[in-house]
N, C-alpha and C. Protein backbone atom coordinates (compact mmCIF):
# COMPACT_ATOMS: atom_id res chain seq x y z
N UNK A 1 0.84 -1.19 0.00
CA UNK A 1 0.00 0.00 0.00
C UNK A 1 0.88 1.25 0.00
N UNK A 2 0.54 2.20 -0.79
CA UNK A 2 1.26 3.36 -0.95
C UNK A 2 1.11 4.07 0.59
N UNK A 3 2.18 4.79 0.75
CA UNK A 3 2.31 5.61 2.06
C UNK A 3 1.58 7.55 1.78
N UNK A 4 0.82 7.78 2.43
CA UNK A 4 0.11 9.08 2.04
C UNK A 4 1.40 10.00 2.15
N UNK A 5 1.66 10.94 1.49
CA UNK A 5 2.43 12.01 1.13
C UNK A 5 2.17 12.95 2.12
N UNK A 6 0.91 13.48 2.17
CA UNK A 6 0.66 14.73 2.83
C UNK A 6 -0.74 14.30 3.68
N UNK A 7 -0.16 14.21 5.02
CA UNK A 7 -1.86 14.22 5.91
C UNK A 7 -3.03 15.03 5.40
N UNK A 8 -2.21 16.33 5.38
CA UNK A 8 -3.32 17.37 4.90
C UNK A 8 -4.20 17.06 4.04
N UNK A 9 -4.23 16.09 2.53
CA UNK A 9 -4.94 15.99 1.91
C UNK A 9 -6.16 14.59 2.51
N UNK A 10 -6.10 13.99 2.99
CA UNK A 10 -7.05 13.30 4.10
C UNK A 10 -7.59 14.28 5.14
N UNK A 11 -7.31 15.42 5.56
CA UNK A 11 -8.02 16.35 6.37
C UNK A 11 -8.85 16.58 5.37
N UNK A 12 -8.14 16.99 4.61
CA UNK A 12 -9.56 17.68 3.36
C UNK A 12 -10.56 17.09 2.26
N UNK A 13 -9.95 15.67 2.60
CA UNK A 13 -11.13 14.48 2.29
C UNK A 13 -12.31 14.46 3.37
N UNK A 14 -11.48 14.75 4.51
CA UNK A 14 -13.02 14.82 5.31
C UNK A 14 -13.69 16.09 5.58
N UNK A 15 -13.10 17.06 5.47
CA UNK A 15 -13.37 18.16 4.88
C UNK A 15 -14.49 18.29 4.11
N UNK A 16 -14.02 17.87 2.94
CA UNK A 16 -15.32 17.82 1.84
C UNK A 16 -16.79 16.96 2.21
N UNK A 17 -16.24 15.59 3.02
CA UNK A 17 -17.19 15.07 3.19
C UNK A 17 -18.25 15.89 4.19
N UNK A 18 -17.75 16.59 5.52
CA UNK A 18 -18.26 17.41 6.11
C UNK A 18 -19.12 18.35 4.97
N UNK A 19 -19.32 18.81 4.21
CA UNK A 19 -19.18 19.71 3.36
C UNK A 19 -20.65 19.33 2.94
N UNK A 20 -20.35 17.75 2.32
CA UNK A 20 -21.62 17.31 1.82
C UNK A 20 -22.76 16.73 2.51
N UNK A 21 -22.37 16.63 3.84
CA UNK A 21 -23.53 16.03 5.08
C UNK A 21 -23.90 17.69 5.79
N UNK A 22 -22.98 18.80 5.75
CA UNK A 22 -23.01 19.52 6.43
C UNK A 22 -24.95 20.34 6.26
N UNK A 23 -25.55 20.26 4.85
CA UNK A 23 -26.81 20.87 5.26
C UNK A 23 -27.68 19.78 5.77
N UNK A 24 -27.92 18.19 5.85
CA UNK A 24 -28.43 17.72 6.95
C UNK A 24 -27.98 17.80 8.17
N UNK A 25 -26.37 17.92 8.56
CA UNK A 25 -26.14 17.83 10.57
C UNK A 25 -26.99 19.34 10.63
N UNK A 26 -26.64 20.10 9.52
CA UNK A 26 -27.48 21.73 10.32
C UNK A 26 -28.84 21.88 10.16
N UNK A 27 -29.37 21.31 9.59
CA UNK A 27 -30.86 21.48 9.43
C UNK A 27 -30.86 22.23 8.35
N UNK A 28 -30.64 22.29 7.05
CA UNK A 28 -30.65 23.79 6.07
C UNK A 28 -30.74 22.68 4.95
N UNK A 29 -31.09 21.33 5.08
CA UNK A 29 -31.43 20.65 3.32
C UNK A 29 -32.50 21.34 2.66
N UNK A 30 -33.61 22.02 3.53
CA UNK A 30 -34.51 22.48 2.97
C UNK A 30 -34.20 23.88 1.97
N UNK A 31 -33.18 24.55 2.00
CA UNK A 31 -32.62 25.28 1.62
C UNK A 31 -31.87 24.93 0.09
N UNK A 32 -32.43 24.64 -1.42
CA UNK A 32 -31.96 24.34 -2.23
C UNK A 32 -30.39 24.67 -2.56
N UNK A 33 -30.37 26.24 -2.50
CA UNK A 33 -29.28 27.19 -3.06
C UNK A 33 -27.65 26.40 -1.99
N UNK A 34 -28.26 26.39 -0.80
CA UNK A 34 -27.27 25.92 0.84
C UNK A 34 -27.18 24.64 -0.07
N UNK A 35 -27.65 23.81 -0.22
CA UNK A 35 -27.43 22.05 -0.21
C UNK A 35 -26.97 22.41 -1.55
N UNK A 36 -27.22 22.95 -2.19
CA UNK A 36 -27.03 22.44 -4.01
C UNK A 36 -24.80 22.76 -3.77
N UNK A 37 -24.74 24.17 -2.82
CA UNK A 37 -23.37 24.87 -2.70
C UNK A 37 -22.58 23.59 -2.11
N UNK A 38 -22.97 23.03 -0.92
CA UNK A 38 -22.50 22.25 -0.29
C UNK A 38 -21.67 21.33 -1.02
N UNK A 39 -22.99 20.24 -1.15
CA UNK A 39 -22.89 18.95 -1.83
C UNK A 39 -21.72 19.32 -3.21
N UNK A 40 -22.03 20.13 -3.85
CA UNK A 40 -21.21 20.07 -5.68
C UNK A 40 -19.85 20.53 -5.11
N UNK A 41 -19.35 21.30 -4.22
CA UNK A 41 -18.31 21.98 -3.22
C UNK A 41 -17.35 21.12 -2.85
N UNK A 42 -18.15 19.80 -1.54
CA UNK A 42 -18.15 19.04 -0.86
C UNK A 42 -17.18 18.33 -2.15
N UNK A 43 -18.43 17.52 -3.21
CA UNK A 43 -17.67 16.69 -3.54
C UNK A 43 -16.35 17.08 -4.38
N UNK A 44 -16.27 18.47 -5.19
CA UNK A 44 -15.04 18.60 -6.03
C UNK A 44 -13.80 18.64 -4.96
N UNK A 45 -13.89 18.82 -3.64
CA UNK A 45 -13.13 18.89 -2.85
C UNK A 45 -12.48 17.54 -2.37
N UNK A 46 -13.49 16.77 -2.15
CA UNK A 46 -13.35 15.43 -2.37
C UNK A 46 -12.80 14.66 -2.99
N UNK A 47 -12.80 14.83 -4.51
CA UNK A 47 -12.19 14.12 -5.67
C UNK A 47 -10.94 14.82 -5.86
N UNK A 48 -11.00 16.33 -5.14
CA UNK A 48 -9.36 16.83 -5.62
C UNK A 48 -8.46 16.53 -4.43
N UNK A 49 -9.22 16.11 -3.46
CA UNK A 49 -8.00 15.68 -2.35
C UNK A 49 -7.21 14.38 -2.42
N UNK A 50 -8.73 13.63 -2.90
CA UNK A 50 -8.74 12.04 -3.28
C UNK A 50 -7.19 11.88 -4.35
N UNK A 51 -7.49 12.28 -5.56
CA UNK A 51 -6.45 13.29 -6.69
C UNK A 51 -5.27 13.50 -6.14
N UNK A 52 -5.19 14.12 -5.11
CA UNK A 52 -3.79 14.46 -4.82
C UNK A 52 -3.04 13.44 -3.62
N UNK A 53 -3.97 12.91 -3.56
CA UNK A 53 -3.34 11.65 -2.27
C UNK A 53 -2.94 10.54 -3.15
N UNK A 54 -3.53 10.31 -4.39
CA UNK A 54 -3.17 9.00 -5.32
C UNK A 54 -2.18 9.59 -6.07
N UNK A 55 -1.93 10.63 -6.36
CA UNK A 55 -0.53 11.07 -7.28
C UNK A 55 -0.97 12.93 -6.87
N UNK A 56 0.40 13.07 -6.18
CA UNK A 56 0.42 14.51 -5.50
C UNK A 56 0.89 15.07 -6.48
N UNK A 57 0.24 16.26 -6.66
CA UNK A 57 1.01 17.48 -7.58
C UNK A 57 0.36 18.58 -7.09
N UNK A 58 1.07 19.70 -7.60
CA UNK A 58 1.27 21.07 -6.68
C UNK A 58 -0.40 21.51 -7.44
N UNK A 59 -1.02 21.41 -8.83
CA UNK A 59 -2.11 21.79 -9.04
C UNK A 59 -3.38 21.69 -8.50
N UNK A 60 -3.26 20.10 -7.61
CA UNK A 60 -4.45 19.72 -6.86
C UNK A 60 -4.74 20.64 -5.98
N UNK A 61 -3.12 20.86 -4.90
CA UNK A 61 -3.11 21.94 -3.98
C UNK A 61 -3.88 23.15 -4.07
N UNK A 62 -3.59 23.59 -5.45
CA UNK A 62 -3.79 24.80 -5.92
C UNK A 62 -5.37 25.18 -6.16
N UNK A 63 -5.80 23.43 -6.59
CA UNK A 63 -7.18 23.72 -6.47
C UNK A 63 -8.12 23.79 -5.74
N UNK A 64 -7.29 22.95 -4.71
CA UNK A 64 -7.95 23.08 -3.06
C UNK A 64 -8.14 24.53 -2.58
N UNK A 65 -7.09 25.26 -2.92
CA UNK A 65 -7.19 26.81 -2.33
C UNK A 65 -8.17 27.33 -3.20
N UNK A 66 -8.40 27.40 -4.27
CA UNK A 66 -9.60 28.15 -5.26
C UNK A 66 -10.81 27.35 -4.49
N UNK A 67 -10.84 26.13 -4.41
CA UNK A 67 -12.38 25.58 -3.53
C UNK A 67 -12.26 26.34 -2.11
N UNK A 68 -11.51 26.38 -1.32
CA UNK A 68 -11.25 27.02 -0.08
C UNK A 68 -11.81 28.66 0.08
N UNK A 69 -11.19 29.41 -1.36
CA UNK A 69 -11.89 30.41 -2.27
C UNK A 69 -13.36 30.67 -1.83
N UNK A 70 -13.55 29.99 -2.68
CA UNK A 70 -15.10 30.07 -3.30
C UNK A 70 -15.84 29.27 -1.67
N UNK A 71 -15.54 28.59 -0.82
CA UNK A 71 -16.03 28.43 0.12
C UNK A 71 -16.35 29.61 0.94
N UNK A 72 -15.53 30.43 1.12
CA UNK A 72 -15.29 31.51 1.86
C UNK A 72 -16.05 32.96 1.07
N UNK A 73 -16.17 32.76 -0.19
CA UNK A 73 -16.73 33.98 -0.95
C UNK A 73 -18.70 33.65 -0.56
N UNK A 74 -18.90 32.13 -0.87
CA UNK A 74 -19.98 31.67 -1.52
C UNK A 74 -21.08 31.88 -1.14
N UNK A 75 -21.02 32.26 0.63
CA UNK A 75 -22.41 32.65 1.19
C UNK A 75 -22.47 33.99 0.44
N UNK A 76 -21.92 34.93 0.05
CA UNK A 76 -22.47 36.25 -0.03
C UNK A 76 -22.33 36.46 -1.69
N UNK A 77 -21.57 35.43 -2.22
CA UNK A 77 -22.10 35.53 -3.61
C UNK A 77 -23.36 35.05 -4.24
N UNK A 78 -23.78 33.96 -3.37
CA UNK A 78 -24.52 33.24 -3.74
C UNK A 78 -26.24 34.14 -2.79
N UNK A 79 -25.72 34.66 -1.60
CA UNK A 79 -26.90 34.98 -1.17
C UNK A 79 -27.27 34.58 0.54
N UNK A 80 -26.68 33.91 0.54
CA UNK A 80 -27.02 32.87 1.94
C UNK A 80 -26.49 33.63 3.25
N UNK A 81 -25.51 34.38 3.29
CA UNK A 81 -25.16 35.25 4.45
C UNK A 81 -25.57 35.55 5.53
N UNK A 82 -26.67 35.06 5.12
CA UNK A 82 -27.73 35.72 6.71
C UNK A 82 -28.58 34.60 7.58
N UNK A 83 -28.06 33.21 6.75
CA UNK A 83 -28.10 31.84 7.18
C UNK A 83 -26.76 31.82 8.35
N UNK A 84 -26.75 31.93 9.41
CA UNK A 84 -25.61 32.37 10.20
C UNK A 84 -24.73 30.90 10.61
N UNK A 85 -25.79 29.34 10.29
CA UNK A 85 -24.58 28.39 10.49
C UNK A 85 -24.16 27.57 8.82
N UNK A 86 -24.78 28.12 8.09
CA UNK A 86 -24.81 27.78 6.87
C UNK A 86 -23.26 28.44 6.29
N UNK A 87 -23.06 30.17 6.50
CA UNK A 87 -22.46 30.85 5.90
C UNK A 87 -20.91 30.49 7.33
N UNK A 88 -21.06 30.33 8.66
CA UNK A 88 -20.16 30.26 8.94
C UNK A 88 -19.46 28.36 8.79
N UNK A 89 -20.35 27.19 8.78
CA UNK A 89 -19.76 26.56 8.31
C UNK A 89 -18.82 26.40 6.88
N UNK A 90 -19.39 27.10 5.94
CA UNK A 90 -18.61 27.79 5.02
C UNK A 90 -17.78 28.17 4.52
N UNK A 91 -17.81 29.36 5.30
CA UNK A 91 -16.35 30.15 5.74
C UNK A 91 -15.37 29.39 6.77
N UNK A 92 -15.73 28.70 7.36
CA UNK A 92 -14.53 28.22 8.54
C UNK A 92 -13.98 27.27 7.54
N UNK A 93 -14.92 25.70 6.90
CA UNK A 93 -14.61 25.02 6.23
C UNK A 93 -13.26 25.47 5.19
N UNK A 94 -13.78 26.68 4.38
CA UNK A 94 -13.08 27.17 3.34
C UNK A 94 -11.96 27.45 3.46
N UNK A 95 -11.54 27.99 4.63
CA UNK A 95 -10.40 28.77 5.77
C UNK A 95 -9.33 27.41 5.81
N UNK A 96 -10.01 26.66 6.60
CA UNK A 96 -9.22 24.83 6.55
C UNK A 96 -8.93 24.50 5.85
N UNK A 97 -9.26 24.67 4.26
CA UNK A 97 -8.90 23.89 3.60
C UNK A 97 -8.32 24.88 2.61
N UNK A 98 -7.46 25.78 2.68
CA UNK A 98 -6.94 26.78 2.17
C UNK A 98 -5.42 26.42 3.41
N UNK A 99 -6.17 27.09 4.67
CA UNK A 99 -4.17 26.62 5.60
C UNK A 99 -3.81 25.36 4.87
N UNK A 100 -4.45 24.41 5.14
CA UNK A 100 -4.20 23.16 4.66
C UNK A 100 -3.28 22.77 3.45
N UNK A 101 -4.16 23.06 2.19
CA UNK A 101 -3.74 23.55 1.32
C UNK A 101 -1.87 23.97 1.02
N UNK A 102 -2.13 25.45 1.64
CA UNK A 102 -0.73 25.94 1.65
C UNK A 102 0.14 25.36 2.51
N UNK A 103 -0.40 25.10 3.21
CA UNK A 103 0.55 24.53 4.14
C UNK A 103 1.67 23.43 3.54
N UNK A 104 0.69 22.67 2.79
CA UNK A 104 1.25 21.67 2.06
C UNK A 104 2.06 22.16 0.50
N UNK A 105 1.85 23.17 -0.28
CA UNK A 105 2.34 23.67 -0.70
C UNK A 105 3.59 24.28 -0.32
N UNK A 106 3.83 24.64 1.02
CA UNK A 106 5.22 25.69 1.48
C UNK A 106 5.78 24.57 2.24
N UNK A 107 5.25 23.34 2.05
CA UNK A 107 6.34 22.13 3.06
C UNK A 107 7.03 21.23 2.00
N UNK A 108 6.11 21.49 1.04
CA UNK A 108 6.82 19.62 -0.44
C UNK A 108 7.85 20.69 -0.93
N UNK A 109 9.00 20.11 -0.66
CA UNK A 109 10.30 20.96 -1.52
C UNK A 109 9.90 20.57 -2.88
N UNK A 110 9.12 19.30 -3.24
CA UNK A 110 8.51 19.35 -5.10
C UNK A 110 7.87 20.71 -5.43
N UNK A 111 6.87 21.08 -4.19
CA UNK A 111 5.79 21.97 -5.12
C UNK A 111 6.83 22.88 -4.60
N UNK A 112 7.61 23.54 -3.90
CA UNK A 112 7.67 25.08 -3.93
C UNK A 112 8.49 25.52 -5.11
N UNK A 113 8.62 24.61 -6.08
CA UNK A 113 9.23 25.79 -7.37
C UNK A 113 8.22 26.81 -7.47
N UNK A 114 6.97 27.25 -7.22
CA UNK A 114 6.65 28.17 -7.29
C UNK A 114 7.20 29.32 -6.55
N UNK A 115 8.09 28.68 -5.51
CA UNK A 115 8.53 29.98 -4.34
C UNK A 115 9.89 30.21 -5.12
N UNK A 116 10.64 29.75 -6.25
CA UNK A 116 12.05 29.69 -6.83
C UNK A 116 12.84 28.95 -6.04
N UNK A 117 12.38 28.13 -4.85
CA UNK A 117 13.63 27.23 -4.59
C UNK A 117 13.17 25.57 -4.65
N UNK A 118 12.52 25.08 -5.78
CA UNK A 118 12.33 23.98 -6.08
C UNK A 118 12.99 23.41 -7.46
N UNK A 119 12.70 22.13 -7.87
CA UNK A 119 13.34 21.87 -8.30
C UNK A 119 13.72 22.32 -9.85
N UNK A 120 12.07 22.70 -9.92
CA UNK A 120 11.89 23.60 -11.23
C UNK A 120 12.63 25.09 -11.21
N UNK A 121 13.11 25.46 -10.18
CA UNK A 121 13.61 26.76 -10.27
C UNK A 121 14.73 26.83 -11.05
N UNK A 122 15.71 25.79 -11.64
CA UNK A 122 17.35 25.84 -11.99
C UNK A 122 16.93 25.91 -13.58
């Protein structure tokens, strides 16, 4: 069995899964716009963590932070803001999985050629 690379991306497998149960534990399934954000959220988060735990590359990372993004934008783009455990599960979620994210980005001496001292930098 392969050895996981980065914990972080199993945080954010469950992450996502949180993500997609999160409008039944809160009571807000009745809420189309909340469940529809969740669930489609939940799972791309899911499949990109999944993604980066079966073969790591610095883009998965990268996409974790744009979902982390849009977690954190989504109550008030979308409308929901004033759903107060809807928009802060959300935002906290999004927050997690953004440190996370970078975190793992500024630790794999692979991915930080983006910072110029990887391997791609020479």
């Amino acid at each position: 069995m392969k050895q996981l690379k980065h914990w972080q991306d199993g945080v954010n497998v469950l992450l996502g899964a949180w993500m997609v149960l999160s409008p039944w534990a809160l009571g807000l399934q009745g809420d189309v716009l909340v469940t529809s954000n969740a669930v489609l959220v939940g799972l791309a988060l899911v499949a990109t963590a999944l993604g980066a735990i079966v073969v790591p590359r610095a883009w998965e990372e990268w996409t974790e932070c744009g979902i982390g993004l849009w977690l954190m934008a989504s109550p008030w783009v979308l409308g929901f803001h004033g759903l107060r455990q809807a928009m802060l599960g959300a935002v906290i979620t999004g927050l997690l999985v953004i440190v996370l994210a970078m975190w793992t980005l500024l630790t794999d001496k692979d991915f930080r050629h983006w910072l110029g001292d990887g391997p791609a930098a020479h």
